[in-house]
N, C-alpha and C. Protein backbone atom coordinates (compact mmCIF):
# COMPACT_ATOMS: atom_id res chain seq x y z
N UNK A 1 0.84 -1.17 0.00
CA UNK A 1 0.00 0.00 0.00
C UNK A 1 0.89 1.24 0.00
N UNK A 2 0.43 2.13 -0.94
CA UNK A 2 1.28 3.18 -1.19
C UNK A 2 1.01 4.10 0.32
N UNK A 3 2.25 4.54 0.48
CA UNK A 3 1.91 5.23 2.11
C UNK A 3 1.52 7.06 1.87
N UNK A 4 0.98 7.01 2.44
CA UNK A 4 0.41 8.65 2.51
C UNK A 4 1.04 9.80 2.49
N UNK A 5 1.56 10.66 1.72
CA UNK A 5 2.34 11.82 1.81
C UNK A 5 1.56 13.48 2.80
N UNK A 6 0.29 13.27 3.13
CA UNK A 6 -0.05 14.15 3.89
C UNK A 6 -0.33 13.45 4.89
N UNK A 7 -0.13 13.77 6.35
CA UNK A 7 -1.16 13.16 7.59
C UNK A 7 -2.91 14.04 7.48
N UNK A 8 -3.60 13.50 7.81
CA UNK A 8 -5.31 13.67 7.67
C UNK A 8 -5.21 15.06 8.73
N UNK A 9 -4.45 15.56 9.18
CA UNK A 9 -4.13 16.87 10.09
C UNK A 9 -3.91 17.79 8.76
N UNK A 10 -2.75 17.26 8.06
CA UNK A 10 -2.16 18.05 7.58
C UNK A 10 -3.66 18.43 5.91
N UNK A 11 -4.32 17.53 5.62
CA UNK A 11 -5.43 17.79 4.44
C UNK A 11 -6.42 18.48 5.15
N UNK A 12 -6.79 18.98 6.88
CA UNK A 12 -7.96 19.17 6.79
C UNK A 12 -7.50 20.56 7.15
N UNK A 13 -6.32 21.29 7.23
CA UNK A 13 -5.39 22.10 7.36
C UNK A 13 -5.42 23.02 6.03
N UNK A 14 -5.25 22.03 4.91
CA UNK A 14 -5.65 22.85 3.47
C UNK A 14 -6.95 22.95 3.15
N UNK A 15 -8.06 21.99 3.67
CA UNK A 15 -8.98 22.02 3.36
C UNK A 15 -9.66 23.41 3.92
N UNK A 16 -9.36 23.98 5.28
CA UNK A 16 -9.99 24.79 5.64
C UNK A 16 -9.12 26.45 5.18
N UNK A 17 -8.01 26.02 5.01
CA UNK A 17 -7.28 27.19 4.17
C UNK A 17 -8.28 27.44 2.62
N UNK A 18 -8.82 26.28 2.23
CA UNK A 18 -9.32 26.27 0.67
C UNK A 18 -10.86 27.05 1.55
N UNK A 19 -11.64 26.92 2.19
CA UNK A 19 -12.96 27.10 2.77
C UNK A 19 -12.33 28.86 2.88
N UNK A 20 -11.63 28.85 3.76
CA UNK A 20 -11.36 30.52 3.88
C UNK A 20 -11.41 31.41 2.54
N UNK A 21 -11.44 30.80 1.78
CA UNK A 21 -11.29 31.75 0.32
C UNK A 21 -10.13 32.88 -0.15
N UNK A 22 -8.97 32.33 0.50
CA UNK A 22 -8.04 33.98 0.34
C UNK A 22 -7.07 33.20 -1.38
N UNK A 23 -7.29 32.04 -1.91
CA UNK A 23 -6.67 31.38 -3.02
C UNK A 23 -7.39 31.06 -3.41
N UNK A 24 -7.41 30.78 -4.68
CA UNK A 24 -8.10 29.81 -5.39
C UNK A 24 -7.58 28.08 -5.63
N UNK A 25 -8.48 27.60 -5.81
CA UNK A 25 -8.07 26.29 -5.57
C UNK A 25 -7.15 25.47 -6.19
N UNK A 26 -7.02 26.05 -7.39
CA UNK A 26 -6.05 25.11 -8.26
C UNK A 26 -4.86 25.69 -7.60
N UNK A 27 -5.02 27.10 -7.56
CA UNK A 27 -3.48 27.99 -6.50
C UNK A 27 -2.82 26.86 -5.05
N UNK A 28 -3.84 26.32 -4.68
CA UNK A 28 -3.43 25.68 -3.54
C UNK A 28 -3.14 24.29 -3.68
N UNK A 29 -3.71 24.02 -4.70
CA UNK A 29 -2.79 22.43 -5.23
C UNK A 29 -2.18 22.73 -5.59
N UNK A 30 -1.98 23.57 -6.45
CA UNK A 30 -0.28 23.73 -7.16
C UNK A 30 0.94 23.70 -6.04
N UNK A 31 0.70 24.57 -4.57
CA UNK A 31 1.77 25.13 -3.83
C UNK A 31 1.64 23.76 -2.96
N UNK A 32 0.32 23.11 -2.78
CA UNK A 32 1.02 21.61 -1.97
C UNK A 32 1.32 20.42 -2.70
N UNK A 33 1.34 20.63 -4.01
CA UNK A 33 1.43 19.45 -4.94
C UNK A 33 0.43 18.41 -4.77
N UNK A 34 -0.23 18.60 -4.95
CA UNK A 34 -1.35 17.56 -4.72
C UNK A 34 -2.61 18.03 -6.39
N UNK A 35 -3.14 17.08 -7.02
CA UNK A 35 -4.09 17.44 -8.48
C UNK A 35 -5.10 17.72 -7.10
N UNK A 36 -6.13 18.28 -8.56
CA UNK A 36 -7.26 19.14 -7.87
C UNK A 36 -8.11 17.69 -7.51
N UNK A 37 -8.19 16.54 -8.19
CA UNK A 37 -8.91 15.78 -7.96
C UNK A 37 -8.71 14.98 -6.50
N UNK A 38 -7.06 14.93 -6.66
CA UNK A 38 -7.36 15.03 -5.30
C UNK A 38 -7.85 15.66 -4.20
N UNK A 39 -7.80 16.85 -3.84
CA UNK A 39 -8.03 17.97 -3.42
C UNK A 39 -9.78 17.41 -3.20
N UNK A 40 -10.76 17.33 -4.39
CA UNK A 40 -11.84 17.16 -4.32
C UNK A 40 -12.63 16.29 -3.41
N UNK A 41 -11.39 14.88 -3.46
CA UNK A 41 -11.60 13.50 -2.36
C UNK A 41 -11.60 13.96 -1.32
N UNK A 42 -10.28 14.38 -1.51
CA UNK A 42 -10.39 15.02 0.27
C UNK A 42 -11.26 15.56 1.18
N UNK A 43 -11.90 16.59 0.11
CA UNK A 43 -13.10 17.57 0.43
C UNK A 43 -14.39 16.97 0.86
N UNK A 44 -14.11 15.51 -0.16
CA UNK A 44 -15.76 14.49 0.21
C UNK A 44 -15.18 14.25 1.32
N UNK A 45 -14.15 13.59 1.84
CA UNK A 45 -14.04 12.64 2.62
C UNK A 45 -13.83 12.96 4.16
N UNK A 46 -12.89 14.62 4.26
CA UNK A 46 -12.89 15.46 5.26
C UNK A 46 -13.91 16.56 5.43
N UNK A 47 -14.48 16.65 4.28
CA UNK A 47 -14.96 18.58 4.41
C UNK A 47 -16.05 18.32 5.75
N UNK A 48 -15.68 19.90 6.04
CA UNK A 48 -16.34 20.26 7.46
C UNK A 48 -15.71 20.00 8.67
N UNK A 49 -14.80 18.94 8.78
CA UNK A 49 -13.68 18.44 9.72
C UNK A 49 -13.15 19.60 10.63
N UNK A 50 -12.96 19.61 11.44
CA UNK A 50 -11.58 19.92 12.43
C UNK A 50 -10.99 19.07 12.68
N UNK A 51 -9.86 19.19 13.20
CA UNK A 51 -8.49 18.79 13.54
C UNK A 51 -8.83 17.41 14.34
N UNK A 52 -9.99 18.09 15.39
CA UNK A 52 -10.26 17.34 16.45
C UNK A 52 -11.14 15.79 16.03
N UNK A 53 -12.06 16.57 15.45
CA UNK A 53 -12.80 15.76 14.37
C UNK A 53 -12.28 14.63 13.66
N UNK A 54 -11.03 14.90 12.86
CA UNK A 54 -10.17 13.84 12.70
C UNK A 54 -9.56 12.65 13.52
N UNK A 55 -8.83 13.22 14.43
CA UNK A 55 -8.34 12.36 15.44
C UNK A 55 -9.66 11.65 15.95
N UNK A 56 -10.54 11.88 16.31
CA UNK A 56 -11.61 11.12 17.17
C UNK A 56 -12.26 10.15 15.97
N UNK A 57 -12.07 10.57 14.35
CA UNK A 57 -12.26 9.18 13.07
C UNK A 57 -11.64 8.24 13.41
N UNK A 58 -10.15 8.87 13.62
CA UNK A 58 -9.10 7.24 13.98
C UNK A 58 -8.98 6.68 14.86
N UNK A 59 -9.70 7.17 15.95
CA UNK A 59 -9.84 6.33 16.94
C UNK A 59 -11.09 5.22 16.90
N UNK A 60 -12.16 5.64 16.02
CA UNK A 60 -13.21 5.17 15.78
C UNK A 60 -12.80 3.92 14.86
N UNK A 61 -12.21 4.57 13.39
CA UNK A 61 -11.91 3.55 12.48
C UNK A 61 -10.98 2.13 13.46
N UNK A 62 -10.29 2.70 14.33
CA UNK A 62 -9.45 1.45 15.06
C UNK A 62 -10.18 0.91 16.02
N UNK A 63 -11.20 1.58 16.79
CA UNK A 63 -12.86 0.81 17.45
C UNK A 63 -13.08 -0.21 16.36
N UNK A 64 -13.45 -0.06 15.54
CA UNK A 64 -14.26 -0.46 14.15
C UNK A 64 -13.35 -1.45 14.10
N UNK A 65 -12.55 -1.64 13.81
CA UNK A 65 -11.31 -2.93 13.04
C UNK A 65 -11.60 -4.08 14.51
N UNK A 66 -11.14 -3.11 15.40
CA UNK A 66 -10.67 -4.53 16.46
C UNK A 66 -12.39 -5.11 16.90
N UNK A 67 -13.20 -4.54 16.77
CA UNK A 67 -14.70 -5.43 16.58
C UNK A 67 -15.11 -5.75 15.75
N UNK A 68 -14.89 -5.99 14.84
CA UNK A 68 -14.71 -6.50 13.57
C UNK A 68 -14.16 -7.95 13.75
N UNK A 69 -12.66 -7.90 14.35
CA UNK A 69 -12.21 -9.17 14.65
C UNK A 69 -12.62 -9.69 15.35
N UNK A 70 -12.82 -9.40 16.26
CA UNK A 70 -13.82 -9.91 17.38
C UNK A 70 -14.86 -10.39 17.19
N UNK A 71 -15.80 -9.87 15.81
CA UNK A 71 -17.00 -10.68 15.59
C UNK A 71 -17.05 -11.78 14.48
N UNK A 72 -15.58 -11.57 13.95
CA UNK A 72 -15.76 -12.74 12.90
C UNK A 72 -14.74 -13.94 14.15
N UNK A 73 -13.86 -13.86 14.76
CA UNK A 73 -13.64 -14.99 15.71
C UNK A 73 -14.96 -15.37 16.70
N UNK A 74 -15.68 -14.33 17.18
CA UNK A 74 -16.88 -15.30 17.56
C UNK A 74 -17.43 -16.42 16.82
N UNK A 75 -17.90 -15.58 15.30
CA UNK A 75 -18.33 -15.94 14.43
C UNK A 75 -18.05 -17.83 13.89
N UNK A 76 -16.48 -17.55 13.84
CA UNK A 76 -15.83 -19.02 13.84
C UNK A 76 -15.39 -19.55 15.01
N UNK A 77 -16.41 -19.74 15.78
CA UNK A 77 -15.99 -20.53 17.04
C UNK A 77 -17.75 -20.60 17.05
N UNK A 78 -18.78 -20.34 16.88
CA UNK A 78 -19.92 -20.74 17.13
C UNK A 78 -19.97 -21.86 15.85
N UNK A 79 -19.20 -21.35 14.38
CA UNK A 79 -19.35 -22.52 13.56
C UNK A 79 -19.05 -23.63 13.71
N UNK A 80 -17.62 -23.43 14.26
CA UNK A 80 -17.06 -24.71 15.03
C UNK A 80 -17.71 -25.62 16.13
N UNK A 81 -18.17 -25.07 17.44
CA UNK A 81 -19.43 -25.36 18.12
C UNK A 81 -20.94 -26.25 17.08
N UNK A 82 -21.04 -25.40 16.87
CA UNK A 82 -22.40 -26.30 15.51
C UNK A 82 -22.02 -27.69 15.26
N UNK A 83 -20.65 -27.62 14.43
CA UNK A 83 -20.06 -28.30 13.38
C UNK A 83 -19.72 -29.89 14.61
N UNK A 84 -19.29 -29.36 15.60
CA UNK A 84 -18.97 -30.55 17.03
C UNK A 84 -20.52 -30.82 17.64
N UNK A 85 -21.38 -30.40 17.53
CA UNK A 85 -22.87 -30.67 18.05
C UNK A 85 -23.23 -31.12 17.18
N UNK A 86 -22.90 -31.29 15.88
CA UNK A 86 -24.42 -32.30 14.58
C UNK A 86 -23.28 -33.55 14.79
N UNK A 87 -22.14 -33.02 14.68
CA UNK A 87 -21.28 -34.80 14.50
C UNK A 87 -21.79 -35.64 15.83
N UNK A 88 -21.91 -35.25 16.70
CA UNK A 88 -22.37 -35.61 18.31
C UNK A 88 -23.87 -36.56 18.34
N UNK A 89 -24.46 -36.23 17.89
CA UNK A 89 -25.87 -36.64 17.62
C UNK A 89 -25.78 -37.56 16.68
């Protein structure tokens, strides 16, 4: 996986520099190197964000993962359970 050249601090940082209106937008991809299309993702994916806002996603997205695992190892241990109860009978 290609690794990230901005931290999600550092996009919602331009994003709200782009919201302030003192550049225009292609002006501000040009000076962080980043295409406008990117710029646009970002905008879906952060806009409205603060800083704070961010940090409390990644703590969520990493909530999210480790119950996740957690419900597919339940998941395969009740199959397993089943699978030892029909052979049983």
């Amino acid at each position: 996986m290609k690794q990230k050249q901005f931290t999600d601090e550092q996009i919602v940082a331009v994003l709200q520099e782009a919201a302030r209106g003192e550049k225009p937008i292609t002006e501000l991809c040009r000076l962080n190197g980043v295409s406008e299309a990117t710029f646009y993702a970002w905008r879906k994916k952060f806009g409205g964000m603060q800083t704070r806002d961010v940090q409390r996603l990644k703590e969520l997205e990493k909530e999210n993962a480790r119950l996740k695992k957690l419900l597919a190892e339940w998941d395969l241990e009740v199959d397993c359970l089943k699978e030892v109860a029909s052979k049983n009978w």
